[in-house]
N, C-alpha and C. Protein backbone atom coordinates (compact mmCIF):
# COMPACT_ATOMS: atom_id res chain seq x y z
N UNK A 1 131.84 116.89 79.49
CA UNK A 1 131.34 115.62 80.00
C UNK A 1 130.54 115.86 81.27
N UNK A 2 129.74 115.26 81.35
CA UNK A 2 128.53 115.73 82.43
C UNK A 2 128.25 114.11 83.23
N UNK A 3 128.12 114.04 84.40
CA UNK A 3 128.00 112.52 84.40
C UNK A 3 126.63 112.73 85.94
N UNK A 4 125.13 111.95 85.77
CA UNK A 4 124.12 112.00 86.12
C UNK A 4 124.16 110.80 86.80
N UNK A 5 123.31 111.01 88.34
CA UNK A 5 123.33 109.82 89.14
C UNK A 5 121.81 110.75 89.97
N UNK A 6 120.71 109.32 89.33
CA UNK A 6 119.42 109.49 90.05
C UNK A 6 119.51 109.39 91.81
N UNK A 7 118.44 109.52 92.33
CA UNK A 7 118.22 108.38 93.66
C UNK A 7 116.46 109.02 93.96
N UNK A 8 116.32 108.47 95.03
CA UNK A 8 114.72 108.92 95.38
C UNK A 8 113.40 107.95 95.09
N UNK A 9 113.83 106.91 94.04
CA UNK A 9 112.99 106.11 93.73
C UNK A 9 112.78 105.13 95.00
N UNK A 10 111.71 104.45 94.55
CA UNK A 10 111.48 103.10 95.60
C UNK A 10 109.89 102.60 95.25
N UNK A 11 109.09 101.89 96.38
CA UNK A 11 107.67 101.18 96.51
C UNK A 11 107.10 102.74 97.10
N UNK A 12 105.59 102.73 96.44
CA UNK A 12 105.01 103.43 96.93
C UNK A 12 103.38 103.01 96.94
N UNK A 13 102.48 103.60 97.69
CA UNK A 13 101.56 102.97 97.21
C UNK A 13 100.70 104.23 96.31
N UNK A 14 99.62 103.78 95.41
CA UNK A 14 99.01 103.98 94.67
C UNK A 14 98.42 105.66 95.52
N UNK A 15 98.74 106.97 95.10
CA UNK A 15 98.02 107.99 95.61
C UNK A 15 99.19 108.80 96.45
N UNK A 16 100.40 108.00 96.91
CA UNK A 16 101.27 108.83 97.38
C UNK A 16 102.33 109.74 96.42
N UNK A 17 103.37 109.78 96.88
CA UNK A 17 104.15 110.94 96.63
C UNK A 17 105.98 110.40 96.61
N UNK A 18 106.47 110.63 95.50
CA UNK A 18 107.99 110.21 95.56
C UNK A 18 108.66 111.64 95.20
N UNK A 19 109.89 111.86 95.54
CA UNK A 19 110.83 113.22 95.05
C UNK A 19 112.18 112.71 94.33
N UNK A 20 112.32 112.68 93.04
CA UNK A 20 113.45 112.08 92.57
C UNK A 20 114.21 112.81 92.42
N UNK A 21 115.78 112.79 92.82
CA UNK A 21 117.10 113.92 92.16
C UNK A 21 117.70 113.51 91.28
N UNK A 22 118.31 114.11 90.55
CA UNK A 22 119.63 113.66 89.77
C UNK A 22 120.38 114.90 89.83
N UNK A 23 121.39 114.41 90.74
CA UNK A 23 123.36 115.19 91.01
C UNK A 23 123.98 115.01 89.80
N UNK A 24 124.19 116.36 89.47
CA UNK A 24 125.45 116.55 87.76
C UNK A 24 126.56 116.98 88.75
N UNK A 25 127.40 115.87 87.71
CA UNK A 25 129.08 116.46 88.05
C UNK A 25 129.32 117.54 87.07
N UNK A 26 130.35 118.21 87.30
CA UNK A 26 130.95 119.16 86.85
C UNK A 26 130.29 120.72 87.14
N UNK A 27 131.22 121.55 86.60
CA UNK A 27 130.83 123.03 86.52
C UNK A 27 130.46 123.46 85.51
N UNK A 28 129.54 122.96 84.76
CA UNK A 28 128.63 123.71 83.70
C UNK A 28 127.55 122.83 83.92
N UNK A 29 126.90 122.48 84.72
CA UNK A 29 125.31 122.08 84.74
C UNK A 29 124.54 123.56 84.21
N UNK A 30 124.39 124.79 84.73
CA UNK A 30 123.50 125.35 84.13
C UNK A 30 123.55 125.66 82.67
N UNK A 31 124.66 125.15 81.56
CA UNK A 31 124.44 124.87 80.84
C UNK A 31 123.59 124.08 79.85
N UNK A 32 122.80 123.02 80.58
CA UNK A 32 122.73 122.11 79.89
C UNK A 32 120.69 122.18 80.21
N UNK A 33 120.30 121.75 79.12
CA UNK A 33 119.01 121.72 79.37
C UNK A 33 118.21 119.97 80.06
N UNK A 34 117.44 119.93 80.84
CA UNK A 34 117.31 118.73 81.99
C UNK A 34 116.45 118.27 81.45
N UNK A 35 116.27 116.81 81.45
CA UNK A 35 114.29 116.38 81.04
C UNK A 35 115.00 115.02 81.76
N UNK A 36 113.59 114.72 82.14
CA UNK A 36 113.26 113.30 83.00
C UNK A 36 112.41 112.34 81.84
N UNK A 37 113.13 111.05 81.66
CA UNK A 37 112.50 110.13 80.94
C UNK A 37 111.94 108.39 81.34
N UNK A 38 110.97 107.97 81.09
CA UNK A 38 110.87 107.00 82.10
C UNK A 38 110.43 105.56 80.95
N UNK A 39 111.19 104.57 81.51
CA UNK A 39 110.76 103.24 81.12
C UNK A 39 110.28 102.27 81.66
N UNK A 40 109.16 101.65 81.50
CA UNK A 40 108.35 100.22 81.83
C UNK A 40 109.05 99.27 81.07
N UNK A 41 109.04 97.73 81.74
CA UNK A 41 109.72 96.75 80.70
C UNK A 41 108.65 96.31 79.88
N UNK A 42 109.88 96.06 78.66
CA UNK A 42 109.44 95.95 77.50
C UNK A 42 108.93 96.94 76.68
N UNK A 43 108.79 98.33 77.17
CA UNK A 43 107.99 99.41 76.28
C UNK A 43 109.56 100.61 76.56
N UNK A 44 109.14 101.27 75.19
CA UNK A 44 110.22 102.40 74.93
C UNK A 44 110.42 103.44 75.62
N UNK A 45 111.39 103.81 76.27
CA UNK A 45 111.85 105.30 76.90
C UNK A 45 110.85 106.76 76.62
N UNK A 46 110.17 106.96 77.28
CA UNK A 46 109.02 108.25 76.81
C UNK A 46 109.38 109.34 77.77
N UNK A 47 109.11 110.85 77.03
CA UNK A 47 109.43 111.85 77.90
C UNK A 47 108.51 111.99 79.02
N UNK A 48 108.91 112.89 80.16
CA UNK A 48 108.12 112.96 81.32
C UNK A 48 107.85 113.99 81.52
N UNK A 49 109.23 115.28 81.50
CA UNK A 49 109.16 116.59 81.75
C UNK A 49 110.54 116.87 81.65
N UNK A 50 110.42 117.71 81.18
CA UNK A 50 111.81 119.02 81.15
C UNK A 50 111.69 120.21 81.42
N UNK A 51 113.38 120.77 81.46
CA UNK A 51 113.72 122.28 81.87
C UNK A 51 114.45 122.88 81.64
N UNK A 52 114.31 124.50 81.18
CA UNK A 52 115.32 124.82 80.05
C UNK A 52 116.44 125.28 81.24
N UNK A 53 117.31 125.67 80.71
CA UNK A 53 119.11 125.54 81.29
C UNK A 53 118.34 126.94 82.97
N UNK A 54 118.11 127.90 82.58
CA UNK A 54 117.88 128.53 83.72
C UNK A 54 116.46 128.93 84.50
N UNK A 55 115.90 127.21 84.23
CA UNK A 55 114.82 126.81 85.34
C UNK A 55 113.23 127.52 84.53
N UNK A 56 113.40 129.04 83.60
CA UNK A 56 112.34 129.50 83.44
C UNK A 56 111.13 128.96 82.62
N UNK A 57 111.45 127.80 82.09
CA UNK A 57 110.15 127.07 80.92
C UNK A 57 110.58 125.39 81.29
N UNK A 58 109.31 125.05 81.49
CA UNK A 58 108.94 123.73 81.62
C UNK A 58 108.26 122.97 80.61
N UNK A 59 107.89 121.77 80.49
CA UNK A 59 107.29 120.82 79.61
C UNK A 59 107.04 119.48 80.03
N UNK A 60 106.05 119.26 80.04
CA UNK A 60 105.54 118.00 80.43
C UNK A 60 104.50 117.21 79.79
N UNK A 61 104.56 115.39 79.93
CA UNK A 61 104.16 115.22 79.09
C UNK A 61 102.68 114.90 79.61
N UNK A 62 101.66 114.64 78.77
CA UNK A 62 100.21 114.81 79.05
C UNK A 62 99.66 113.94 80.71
N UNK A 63 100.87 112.74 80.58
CA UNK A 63 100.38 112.06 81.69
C UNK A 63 100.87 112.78 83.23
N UNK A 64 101.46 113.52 82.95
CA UNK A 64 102.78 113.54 84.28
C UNK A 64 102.18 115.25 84.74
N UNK A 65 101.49 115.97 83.85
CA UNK A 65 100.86 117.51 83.97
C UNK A 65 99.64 117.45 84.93
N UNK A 66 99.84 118.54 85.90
CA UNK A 66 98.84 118.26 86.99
C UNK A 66 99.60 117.53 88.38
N UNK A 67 100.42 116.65 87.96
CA UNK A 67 101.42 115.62 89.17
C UNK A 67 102.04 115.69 89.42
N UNK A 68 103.08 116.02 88.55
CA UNK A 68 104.45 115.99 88.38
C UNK A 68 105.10 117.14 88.46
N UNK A 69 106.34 117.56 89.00
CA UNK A 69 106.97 118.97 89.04
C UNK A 69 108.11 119.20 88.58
N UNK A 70 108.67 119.47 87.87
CA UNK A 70 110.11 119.51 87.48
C UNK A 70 110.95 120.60 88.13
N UNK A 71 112.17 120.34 88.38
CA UNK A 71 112.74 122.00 89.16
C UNK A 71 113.73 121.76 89.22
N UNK A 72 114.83 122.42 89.35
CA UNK A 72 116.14 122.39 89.30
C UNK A 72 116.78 123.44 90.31
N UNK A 73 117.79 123.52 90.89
CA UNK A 73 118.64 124.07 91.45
C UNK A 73 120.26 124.13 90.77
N UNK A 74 120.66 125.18 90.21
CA UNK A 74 121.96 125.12 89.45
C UNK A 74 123.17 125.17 90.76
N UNK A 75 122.57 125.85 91.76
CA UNK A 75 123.58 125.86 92.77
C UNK A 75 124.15 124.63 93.00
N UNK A 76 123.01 124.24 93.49
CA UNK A 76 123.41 122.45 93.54
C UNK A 76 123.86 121.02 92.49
N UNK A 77 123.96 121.89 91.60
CA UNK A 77 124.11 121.19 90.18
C UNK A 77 122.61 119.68 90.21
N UNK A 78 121.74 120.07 91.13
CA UNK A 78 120.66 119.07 90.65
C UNK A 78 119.37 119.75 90.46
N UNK A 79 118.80 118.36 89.51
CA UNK A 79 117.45 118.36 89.27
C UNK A 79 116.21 117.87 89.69
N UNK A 80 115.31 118.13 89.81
CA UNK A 80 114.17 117.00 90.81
C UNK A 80 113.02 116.95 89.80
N UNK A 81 112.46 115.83 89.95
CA UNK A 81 111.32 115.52 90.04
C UNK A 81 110.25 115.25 91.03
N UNK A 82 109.24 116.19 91.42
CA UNK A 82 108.55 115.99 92.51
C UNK A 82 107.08 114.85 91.65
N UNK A 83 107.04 113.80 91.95
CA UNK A 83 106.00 113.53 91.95
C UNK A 83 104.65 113.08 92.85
N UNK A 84 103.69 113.65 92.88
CA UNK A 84 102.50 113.29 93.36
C UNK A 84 101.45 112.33 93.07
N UNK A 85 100.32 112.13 93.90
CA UNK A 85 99.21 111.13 93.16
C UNK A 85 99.70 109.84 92.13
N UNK A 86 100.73 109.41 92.75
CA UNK A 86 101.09 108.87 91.89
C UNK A 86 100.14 107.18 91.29
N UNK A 87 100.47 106.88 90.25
CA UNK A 87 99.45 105.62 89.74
C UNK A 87 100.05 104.32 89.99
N UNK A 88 99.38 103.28 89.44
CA UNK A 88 100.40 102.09 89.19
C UNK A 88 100.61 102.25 87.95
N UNK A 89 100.36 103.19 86.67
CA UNK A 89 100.89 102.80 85.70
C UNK A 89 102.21 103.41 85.91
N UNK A 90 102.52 104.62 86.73
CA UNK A 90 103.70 105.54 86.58
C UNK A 90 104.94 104.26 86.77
N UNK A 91 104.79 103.21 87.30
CA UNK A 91 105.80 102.14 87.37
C UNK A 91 106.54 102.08 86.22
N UNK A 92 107.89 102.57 86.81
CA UNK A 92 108.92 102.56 85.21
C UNK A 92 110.27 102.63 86.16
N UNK A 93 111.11 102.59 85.12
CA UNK A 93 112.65 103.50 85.76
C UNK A 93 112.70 104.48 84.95
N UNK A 94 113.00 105.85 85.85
CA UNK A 94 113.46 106.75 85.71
C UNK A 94 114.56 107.37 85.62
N UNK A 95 114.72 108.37 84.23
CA UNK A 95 116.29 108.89 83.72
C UNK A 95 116.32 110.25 83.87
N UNK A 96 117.14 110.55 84.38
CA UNK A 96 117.55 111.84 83.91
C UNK A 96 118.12 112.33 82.90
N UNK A 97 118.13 112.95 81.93
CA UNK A 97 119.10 113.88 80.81
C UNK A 97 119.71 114.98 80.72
N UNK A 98 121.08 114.94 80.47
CA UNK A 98 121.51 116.77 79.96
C UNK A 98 121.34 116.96 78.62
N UNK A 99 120.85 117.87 78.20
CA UNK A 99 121.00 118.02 76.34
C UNK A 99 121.86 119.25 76.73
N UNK A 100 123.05 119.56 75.21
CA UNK A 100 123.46 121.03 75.23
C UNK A 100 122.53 121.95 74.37
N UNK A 101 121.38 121.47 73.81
CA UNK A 101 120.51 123.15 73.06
C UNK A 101 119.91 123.49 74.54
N UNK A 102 119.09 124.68 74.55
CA UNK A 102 118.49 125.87 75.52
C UNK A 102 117.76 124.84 75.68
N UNK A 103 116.91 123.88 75.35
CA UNK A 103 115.71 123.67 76.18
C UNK A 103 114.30 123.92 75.83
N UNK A 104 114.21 124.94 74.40
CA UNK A 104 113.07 126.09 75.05
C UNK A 104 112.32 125.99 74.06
N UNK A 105 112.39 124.63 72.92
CA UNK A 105 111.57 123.59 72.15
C UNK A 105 110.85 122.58 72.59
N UNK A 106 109.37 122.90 72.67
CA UNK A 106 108.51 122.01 73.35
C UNK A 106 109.00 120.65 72.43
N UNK A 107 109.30 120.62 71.07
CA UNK A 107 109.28 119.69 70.20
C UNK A 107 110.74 118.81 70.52
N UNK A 108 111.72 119.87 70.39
CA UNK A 108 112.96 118.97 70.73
C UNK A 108 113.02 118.06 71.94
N UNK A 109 112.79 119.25 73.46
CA UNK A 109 112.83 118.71 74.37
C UNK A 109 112.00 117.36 75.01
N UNK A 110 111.14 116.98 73.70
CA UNK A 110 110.74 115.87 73.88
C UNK A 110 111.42 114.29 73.29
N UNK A 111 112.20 115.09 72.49
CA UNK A 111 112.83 113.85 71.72
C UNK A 111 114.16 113.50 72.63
N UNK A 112 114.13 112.01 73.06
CA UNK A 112 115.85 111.48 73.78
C UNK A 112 116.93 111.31 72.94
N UNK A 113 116.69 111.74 71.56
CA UNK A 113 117.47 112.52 71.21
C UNK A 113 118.51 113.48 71.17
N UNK A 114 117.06 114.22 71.56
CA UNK A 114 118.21 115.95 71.99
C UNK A 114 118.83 115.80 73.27
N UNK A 115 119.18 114.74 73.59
CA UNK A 115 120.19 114.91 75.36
C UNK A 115 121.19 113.97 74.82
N UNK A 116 122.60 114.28 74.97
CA UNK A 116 123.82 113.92 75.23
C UNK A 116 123.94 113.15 76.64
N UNK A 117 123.65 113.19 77.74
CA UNK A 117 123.91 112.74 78.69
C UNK A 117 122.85 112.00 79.76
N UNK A 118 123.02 110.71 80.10
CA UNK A 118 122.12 110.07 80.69
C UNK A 118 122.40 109.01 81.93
N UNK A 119 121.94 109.29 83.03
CA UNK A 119 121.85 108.46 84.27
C UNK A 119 121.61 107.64 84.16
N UNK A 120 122.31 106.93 85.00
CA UNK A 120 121.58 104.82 85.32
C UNK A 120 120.57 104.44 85.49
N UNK A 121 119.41 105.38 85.86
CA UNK A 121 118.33 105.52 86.22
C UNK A 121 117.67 105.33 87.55
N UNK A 122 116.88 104.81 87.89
CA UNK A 122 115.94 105.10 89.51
C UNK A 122 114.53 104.25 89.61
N UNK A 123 114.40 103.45 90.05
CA UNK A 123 113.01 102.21 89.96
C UNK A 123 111.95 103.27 90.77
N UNK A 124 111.04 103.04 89.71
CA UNK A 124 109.49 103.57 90.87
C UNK A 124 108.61 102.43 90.68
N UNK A 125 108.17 102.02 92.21
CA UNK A 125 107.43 101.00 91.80
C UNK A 125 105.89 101.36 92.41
N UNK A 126 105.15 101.65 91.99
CA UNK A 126 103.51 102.44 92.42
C UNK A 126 102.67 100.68 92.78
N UNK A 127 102.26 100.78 94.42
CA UNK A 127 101.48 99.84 93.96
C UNK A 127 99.96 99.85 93.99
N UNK A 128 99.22 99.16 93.70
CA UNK A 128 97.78 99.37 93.99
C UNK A 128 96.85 98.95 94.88
């Protein structure tokens, strides 16, 4: 059981910069492979970026590449999202995920699917 708690979100304006975490409980976080997923209301949960269990392969999705950073620290049992330049469309809430496969499927790691475990999420609000 793995249990995920975002923070870092908030107002930003259009061109700045937010750093989101998500803290895993327990002692097998580097088990688990990480991806960040984000929702606007009314539209469906879409991937953002992921990371396989020991940080070495990333994935991101077309909008978030170039901006966005994914990274993890196992010491700390957390994950970040650095984002930059950010837009007003990036306005969503943001999730974190644990999946238990490696991670190291551009294809899986896109599906919210492949994660077992998911945070309350984190408001970004970009304005313009």
């Amino acid at each position: 059981q793995v249990q995920l708690v975002e923070s870092g979100g908030g107002l930003v304006q259009a061109g700045g910069s937010l750093r989101l975490a998500c803290a895993a409980s327990g002692r097998t976080f580097s088990s688990y492979a990480m991806g960040w997923f984000r929702q606007a209301p009314g539209e469906e949960r879409v991937f953002v970026a992921s990371i396989t269990r020991d940080g070495g392969t990333t994935y991101y999705a077309d909008s978030a590449k170039g901006r966005f950073t994914i990274s993890r620290d196992n010491a700390k049992n957390t994950v970040y999202l650095q984002m930059n330049s950010l837009k007003p469309e990036d306005t969503a809430a943001y999730y974190c995920a644990a999946g238990g496969g490696s991670g190291t499927s551009s294809y899986l790691s896109r599906r919210a699917t492949a994660y077992d475990y998911w945070g309350q999420g984190t408001q970004v609000t970009v304005s313009s």
